[in-house]
C-alpha atoms as a PDB file:
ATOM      1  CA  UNK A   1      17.331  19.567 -34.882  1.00  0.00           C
ATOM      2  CA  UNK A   2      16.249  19.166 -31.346  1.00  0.00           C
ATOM      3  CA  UNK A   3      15.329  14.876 -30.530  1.00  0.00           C
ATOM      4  CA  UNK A   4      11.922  14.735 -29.398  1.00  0.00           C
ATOM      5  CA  UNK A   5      11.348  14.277 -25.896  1.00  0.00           C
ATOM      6  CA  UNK A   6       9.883  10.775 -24.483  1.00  0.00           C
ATOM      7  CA  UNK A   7       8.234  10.272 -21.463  1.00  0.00           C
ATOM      8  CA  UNK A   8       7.870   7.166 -20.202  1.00  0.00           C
ATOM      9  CA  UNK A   9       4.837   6.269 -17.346  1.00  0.00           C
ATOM     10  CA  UNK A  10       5.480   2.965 -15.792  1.00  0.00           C
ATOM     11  CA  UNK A  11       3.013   1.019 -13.908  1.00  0.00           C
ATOM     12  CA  UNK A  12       3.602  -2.737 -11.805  1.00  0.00           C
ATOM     13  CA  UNK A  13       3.975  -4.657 -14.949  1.00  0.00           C
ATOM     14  CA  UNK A  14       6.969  -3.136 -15.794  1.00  0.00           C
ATOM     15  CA  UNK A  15       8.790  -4.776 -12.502  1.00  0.00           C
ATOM     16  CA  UNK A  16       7.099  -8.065 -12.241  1.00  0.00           C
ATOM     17  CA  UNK A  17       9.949  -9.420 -14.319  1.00  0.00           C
ATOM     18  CA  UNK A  18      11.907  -8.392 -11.322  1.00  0.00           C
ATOM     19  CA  UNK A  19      10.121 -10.681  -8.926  1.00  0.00           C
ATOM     20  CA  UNK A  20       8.237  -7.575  -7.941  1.00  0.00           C
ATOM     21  CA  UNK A  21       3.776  -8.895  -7.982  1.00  0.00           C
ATOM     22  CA  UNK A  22       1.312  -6.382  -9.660  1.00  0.00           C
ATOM     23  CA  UNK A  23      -1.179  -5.540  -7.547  1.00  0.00           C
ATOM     24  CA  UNK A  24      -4.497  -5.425  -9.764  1.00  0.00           C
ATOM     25  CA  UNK A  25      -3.400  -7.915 -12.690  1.00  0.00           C
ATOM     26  CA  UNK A  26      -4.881 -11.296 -12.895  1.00  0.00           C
ATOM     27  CA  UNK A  27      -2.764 -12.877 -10.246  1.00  0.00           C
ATOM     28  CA  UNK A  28      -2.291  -9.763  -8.053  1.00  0.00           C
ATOM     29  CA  UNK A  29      -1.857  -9.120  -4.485  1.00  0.00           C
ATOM     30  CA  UNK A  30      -5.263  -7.744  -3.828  1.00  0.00           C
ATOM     31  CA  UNK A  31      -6.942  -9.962  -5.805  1.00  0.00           C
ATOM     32  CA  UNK A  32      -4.826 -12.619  -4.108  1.00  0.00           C
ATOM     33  CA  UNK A  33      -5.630 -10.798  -0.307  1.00  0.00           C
ATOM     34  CA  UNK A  34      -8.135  -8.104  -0.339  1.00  0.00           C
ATOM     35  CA  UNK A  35      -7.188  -8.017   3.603  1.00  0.00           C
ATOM     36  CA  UNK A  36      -3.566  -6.613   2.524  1.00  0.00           C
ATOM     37  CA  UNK A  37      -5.092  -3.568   1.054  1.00  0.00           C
ATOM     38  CA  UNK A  38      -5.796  -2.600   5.272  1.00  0.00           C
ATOM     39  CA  UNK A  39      -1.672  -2.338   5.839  1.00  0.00           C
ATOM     40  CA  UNK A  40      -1.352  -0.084   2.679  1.00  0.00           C
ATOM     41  CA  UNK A  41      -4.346   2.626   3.580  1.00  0.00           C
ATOM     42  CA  UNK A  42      -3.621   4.980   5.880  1.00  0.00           C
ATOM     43  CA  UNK A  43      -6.544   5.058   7.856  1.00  0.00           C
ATOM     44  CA  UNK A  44      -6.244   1.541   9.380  1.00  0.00           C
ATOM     45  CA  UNK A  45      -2.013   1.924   9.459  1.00  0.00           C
ATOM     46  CA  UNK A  46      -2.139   4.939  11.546  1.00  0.00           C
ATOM     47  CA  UNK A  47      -5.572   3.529  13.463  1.00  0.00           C
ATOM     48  CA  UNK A  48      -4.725   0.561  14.523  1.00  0.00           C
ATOM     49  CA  UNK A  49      -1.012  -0.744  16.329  1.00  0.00           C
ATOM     50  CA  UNK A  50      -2.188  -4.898  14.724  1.00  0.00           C
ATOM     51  CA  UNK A  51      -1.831  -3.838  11.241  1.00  0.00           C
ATOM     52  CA  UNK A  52       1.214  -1.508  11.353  1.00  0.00           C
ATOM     53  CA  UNK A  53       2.967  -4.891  13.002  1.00  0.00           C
ATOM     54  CA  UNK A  54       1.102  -6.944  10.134  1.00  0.00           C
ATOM     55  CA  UNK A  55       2.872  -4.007   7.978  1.00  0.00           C
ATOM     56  CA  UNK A  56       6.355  -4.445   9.762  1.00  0.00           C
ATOM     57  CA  UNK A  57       6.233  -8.365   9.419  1.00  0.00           C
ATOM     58  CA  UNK A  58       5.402  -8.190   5.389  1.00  0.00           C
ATOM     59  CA  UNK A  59       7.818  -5.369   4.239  1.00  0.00           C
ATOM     60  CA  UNK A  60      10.530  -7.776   6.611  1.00  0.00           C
ATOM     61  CA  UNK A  61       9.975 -10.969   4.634  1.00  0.00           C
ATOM     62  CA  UNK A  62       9.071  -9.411   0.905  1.00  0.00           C
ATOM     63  CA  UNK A  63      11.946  -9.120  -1.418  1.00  0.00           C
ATOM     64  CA  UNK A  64      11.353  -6.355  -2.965  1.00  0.00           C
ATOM     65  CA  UNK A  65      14.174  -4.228  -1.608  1.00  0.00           C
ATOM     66  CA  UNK A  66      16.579  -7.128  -3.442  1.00  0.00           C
ATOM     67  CA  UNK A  67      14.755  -6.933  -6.539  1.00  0.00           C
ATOM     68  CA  UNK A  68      17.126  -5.792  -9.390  1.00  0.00           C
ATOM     69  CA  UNK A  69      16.674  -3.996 -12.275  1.00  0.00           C
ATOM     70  CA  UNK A  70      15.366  -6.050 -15.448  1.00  0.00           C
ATOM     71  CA  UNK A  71      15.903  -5.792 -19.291  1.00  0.00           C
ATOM     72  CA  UNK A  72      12.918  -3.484 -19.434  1.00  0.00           C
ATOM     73  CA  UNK A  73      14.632  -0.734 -17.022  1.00  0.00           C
ATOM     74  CA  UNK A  74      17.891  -1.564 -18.252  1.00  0.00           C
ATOM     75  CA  UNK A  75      16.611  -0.654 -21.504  1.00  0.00           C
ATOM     76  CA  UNK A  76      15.168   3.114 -20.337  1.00  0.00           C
ATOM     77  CA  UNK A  77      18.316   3.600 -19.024  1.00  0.00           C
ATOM     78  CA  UNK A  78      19.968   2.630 -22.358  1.00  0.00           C
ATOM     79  CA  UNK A  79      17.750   5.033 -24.168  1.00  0.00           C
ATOM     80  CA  UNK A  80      18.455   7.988 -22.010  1.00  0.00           C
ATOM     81  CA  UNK A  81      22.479   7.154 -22.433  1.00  0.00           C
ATOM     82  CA  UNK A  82      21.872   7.557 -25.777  1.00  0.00           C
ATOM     83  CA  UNK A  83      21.210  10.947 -25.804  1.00  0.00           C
ATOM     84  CA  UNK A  84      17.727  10.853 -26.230  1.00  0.00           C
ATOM     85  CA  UNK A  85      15.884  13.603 -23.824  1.00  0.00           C
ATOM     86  CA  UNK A  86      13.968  10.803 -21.367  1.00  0.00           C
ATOM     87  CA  UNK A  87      11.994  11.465 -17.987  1.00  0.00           C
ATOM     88  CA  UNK A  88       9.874   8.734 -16.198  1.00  0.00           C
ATOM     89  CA  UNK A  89       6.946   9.053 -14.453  1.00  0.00           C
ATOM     90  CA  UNK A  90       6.518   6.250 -12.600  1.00  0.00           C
ATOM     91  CA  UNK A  91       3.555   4.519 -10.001  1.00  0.00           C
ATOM     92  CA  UNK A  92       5.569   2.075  -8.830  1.00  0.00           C
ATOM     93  CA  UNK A  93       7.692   2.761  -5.390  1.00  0.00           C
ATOM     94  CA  UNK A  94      10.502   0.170  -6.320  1.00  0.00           C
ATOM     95  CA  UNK A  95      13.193   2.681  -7.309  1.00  0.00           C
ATOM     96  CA  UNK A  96      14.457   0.384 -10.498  1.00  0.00           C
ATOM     97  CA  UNK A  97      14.744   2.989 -12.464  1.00  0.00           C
ATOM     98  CA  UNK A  98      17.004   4.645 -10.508  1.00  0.00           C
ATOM     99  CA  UNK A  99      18.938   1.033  -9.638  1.00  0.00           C
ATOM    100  CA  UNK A 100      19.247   0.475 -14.015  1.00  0.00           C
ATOM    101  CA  UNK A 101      21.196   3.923 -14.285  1.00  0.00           C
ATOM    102  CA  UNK A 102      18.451   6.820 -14.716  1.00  0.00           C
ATOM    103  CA  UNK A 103      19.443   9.599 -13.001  1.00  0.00           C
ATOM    104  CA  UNK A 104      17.160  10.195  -9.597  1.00  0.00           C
ATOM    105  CA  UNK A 105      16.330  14.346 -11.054  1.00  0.00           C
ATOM    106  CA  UNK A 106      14.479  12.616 -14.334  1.00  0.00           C
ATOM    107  CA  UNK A 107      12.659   9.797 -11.971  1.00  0.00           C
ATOM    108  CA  UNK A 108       9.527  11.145 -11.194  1.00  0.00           C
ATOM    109  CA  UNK A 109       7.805   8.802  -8.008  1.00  0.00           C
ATOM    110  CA  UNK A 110       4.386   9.587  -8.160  1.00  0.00           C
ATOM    111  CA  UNK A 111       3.654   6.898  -5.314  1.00  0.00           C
ATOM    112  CA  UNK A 112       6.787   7.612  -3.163  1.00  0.00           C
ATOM    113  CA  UNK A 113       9.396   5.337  -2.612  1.00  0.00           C
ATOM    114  CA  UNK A 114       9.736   1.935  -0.220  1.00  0.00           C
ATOM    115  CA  UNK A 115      13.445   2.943   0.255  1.00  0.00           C
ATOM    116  CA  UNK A 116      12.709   5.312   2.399  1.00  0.00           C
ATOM    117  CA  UNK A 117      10.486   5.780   5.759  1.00  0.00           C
ATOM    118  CA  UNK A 118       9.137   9.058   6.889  1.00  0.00           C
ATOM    119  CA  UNK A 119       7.721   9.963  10.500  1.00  0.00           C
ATOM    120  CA  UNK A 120       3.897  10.769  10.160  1.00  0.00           C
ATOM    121  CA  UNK A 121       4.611  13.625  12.827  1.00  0.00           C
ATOM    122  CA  UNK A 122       7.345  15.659  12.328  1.00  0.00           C
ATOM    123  CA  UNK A 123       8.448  14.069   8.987  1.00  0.00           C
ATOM    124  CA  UNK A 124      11.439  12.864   9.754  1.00  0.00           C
ATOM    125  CA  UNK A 125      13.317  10.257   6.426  1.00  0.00           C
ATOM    126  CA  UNK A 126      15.624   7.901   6.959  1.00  0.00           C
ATOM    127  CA  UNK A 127      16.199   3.992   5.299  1.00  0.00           C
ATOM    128  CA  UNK A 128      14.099   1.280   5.069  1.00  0.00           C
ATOM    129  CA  UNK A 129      16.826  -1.136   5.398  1.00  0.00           C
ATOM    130  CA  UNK A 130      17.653   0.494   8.914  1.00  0.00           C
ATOM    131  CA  UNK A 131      13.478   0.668   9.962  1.00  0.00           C
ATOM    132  CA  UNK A 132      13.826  -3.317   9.032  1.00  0.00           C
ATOM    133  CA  UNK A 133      16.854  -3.858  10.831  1.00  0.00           C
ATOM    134  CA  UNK A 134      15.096  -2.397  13.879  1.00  0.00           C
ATOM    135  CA  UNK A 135      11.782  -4.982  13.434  1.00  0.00           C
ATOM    136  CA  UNK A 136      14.909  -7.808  13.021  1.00  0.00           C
ATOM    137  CA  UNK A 137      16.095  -6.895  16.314  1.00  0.00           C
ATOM    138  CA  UNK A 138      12.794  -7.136  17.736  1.00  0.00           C
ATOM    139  CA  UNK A 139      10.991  -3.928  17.718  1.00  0.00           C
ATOM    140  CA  UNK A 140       7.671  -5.321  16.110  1.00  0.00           C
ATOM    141  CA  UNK A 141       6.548  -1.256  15.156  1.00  0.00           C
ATOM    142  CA  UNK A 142       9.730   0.989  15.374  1.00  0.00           C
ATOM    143  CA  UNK A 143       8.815   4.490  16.164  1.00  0.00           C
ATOM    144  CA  UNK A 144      10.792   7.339  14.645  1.00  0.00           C
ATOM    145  CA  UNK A 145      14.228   8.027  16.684  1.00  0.00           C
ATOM    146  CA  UNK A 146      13.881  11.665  16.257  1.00  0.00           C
ATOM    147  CA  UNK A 147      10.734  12.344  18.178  1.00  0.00           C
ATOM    148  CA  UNK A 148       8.958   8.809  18.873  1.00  0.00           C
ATOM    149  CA  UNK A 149       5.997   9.186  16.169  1.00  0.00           C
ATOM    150  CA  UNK A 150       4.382   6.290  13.730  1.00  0.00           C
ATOM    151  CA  UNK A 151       7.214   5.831  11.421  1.00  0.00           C
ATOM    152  CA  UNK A 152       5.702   4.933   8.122  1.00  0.00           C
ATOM    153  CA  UNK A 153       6.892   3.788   4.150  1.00  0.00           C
ATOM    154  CA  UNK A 154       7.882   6.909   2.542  1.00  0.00           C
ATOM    155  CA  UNK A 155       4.728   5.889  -0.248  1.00  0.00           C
ATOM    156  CA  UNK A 156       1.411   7.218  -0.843  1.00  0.00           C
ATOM    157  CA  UNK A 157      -0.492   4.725   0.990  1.00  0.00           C
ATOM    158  CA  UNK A 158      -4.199   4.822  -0.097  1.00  0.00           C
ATOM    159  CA  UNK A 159      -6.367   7.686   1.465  1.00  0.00           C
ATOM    160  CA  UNK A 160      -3.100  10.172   1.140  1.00  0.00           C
ATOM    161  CA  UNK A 161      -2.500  12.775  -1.574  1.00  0.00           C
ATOM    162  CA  UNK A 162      -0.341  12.436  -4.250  1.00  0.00           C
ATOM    163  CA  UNK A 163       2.509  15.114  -3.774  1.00  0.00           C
ATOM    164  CA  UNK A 164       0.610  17.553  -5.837  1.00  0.00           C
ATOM    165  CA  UNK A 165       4.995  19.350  -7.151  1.00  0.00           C
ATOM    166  CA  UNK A 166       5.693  15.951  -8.116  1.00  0.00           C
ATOM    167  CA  UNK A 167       2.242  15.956 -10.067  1.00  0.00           C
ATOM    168  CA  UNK A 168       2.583  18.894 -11.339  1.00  0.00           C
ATOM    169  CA  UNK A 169       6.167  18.092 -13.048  1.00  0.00           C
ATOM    170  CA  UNK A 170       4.666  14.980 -14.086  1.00  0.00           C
ATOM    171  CA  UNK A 171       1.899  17.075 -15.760  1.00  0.00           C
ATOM    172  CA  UNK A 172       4.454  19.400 -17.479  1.00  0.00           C
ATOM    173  CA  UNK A 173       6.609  16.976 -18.542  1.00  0.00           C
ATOM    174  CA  UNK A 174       3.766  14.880 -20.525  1.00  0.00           C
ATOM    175  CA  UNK A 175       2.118  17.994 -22.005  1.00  0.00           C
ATOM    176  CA  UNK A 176       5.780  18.524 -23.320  1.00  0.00           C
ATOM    177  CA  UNK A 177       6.153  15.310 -24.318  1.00  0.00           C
ATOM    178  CA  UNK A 178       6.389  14.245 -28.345  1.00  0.00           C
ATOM    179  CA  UNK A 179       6.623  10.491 -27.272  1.00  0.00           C
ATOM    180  CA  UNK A 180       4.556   9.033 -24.634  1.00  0.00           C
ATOM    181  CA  UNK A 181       4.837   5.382 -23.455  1.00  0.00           C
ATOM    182  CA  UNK A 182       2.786   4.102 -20.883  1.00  0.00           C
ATOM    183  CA  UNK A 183       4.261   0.411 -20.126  1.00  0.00           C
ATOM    184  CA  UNK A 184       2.798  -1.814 -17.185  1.00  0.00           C
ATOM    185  CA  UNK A 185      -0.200  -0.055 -15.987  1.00  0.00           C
ATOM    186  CA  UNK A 186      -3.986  -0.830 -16.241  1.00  0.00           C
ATOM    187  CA  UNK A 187      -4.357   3.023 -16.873  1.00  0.00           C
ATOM    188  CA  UNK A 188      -7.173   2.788 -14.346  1.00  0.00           C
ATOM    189  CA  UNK A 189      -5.696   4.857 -11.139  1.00  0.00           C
ATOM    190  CA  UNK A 190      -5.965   8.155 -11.630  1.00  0.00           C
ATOM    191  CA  UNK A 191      -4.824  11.103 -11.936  1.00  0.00           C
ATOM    192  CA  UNK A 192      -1.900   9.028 -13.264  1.00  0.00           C
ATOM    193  CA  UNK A 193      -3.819   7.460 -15.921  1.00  0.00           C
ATOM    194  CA  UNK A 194      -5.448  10.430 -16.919  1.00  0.00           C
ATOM    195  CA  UNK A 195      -1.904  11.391 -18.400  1.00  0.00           C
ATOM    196  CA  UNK A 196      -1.839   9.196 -21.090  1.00  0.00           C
ATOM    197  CA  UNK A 197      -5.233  11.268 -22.272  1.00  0.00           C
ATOM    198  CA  UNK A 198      -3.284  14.391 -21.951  1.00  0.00           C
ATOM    199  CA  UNK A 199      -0.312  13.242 -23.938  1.00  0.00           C
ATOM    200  CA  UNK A 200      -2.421  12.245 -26.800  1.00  0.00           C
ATOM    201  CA  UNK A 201      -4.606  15.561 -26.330  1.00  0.00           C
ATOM    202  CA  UNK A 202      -1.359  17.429 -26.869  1.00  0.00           C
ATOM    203  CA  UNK A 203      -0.289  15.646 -29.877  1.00  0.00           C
ATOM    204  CA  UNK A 204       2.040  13.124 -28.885  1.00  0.00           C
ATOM    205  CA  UNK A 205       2.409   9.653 -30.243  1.00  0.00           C
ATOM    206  CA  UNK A 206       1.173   7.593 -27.094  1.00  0.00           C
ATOM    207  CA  UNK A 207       2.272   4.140 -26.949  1.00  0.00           C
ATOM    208  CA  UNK A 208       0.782   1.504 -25.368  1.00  0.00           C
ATOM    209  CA  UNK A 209       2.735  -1.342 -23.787  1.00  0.00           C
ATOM    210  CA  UNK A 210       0.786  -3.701 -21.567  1.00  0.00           C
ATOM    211  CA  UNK A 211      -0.513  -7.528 -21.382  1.00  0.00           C
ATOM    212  CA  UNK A 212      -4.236  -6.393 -20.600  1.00  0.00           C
ATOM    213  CA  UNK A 213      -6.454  -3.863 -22.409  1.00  0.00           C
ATOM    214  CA  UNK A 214      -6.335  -0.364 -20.728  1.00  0.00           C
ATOM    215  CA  UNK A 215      -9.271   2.107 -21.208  1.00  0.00           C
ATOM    216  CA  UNK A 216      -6.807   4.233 -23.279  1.00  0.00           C
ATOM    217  CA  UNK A 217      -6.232   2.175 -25.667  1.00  0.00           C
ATOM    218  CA  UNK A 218      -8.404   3.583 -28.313  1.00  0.00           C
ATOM    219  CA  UNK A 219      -6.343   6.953 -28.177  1.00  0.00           C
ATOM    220  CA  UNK A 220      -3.149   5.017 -28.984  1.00  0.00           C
ATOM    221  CA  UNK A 221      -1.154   5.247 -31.763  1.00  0.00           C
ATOM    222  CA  UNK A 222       0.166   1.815 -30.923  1.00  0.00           C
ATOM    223  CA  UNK A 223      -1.038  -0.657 -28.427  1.00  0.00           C
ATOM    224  CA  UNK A 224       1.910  -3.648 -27.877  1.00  0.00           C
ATOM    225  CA  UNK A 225       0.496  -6.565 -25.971  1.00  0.00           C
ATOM    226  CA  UNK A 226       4.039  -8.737 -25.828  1.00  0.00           C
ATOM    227  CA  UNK A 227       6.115  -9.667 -22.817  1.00  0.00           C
ATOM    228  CA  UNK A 228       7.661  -6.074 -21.255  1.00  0.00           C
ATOM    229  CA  UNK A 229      10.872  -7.458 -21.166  1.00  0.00           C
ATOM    230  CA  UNK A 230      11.478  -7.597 -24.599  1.00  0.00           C
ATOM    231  CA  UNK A 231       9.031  -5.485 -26.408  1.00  0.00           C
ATOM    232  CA  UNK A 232      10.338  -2.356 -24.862  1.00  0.00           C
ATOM    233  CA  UNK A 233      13.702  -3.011 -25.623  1.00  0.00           C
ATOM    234  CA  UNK A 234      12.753  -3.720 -28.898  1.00  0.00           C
ATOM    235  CA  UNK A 235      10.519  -0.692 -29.015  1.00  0.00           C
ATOM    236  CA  UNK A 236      13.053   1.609 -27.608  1.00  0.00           C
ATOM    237  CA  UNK A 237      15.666   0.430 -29.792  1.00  0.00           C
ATOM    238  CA  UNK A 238      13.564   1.412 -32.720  1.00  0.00           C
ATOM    239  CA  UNK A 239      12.661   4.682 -31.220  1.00  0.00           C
ATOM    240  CA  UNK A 240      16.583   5.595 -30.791  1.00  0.00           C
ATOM    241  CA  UNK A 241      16.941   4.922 -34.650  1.00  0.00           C
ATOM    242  CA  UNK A 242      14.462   6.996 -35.715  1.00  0.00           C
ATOM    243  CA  UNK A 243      16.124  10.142 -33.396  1.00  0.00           C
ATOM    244  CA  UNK A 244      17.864  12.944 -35.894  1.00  0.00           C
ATOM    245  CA  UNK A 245      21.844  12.736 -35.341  1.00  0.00           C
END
């Protein structure tokens, strides 16, 4: 007999064990700094040369490239091991998952990645880590090497598209889905939101896992309000037991 498969949408809260801040909880960074929303939309990065250097200067002292992995991706990781089909969908642009052992082809990145940096003319990738090297040498807004353009975080910034193949997986992957988890997210950006309505409109057993109340919570066949860290462990340790050898 063929073990169901579980997808698994992550949102902030799953990384803010990780040192990593949510941006819309209670003590989040645009609640904290509605200004900091300006070096994350496009519009005023690509308009204006003060708040890509505003950018530069915050990506250089956050910490989120040294985050690690906590018991919450460890425990994903753990699941898919197992032998249990998993595949992630995730909003954040952290790359834990990939950090706690799942394989990069069943990450899906629905915001990009912070990893990364991409030229916003000819499109050019290459590391974060290097860009930030650059600004630590002195060059307050590094242009791309390749061809001198406005080298930007390879993440949707708001005002840009999601990548509408990686939205489309995601969209397969949940209407295929028997077990859908959505841990860490407010379920109020769409169109990623909007999946958890399409898992449980296609039958599966959606799972809630979050510290506020999410506007999908009445379409949930269980709504966990504990601590990530170890309620999804202890979920997905229960889930493994219940998979047919």
């Amino acid at each position: 007999m063929a073990k169901p498969l579980v997808a698994l949408l992550s949102g902030a809260g799953i990384s803010t064990d990780s040192g990593i801040p949510d941006y819309r909880g209670p003590h989040g960074l645009w609640r904290k700094d509605p200004e900091a929303e300006k070096l994350v939309t496009y519009e005023y990065y690509m308009g204006d040369p003060e708040i890509r250097r505003g950018a530069w200067q915050l990506r250089r002292k956050n910490q989120a490239l040294r985050a690690e992995p906590n018991a919450a991706h460890l425990a994903v990781a753990e699941l898919e091991r197992s032998g249990v089909p998993v595949r992630v969908i995730t909003q954040n642009v952290d790359g834990l998952h990939q950090l706690a052992g799942m394989p990069a082809r069943k990450v899906l990145e629905l915001h990009g990645t912070a990893r990364s940096v991409v030229c916003t003319e000819c499109r050019a990738r290459g590391s974060m880590e290097d860009a930030l090297a650059r600004v630590e040498a002195g060059e307050d807004d590094p242009p791309c090497l390749a061809c001198g353009g406005i080298l930007k975080p390879a993440t949707v910034m708001f005002g840009e598209r999601l990548d509408p193949v990686v939205l489309g997986d995601a969209l397969a992957i949940t209407k295929a889905s028997q077990v859908f988890i959505a841990v860490g997210s407010s379920l109020q950006v769409q169109p990623a939101a909007g999946l958890a309505g399409v898992a449980a409109d296609h039958g599966a057993r959606l799972i809630i896992v979050n510290a506020e109340p999410t506007p999908y919570d009445d379409r949930a066949d269980q709504v966990v309000r504990e601590p990530i860290g170890t309620a999804l462990p202890a979920l997905l340790g229960a889930l493994a037991g219940e998979q047919p050898g």
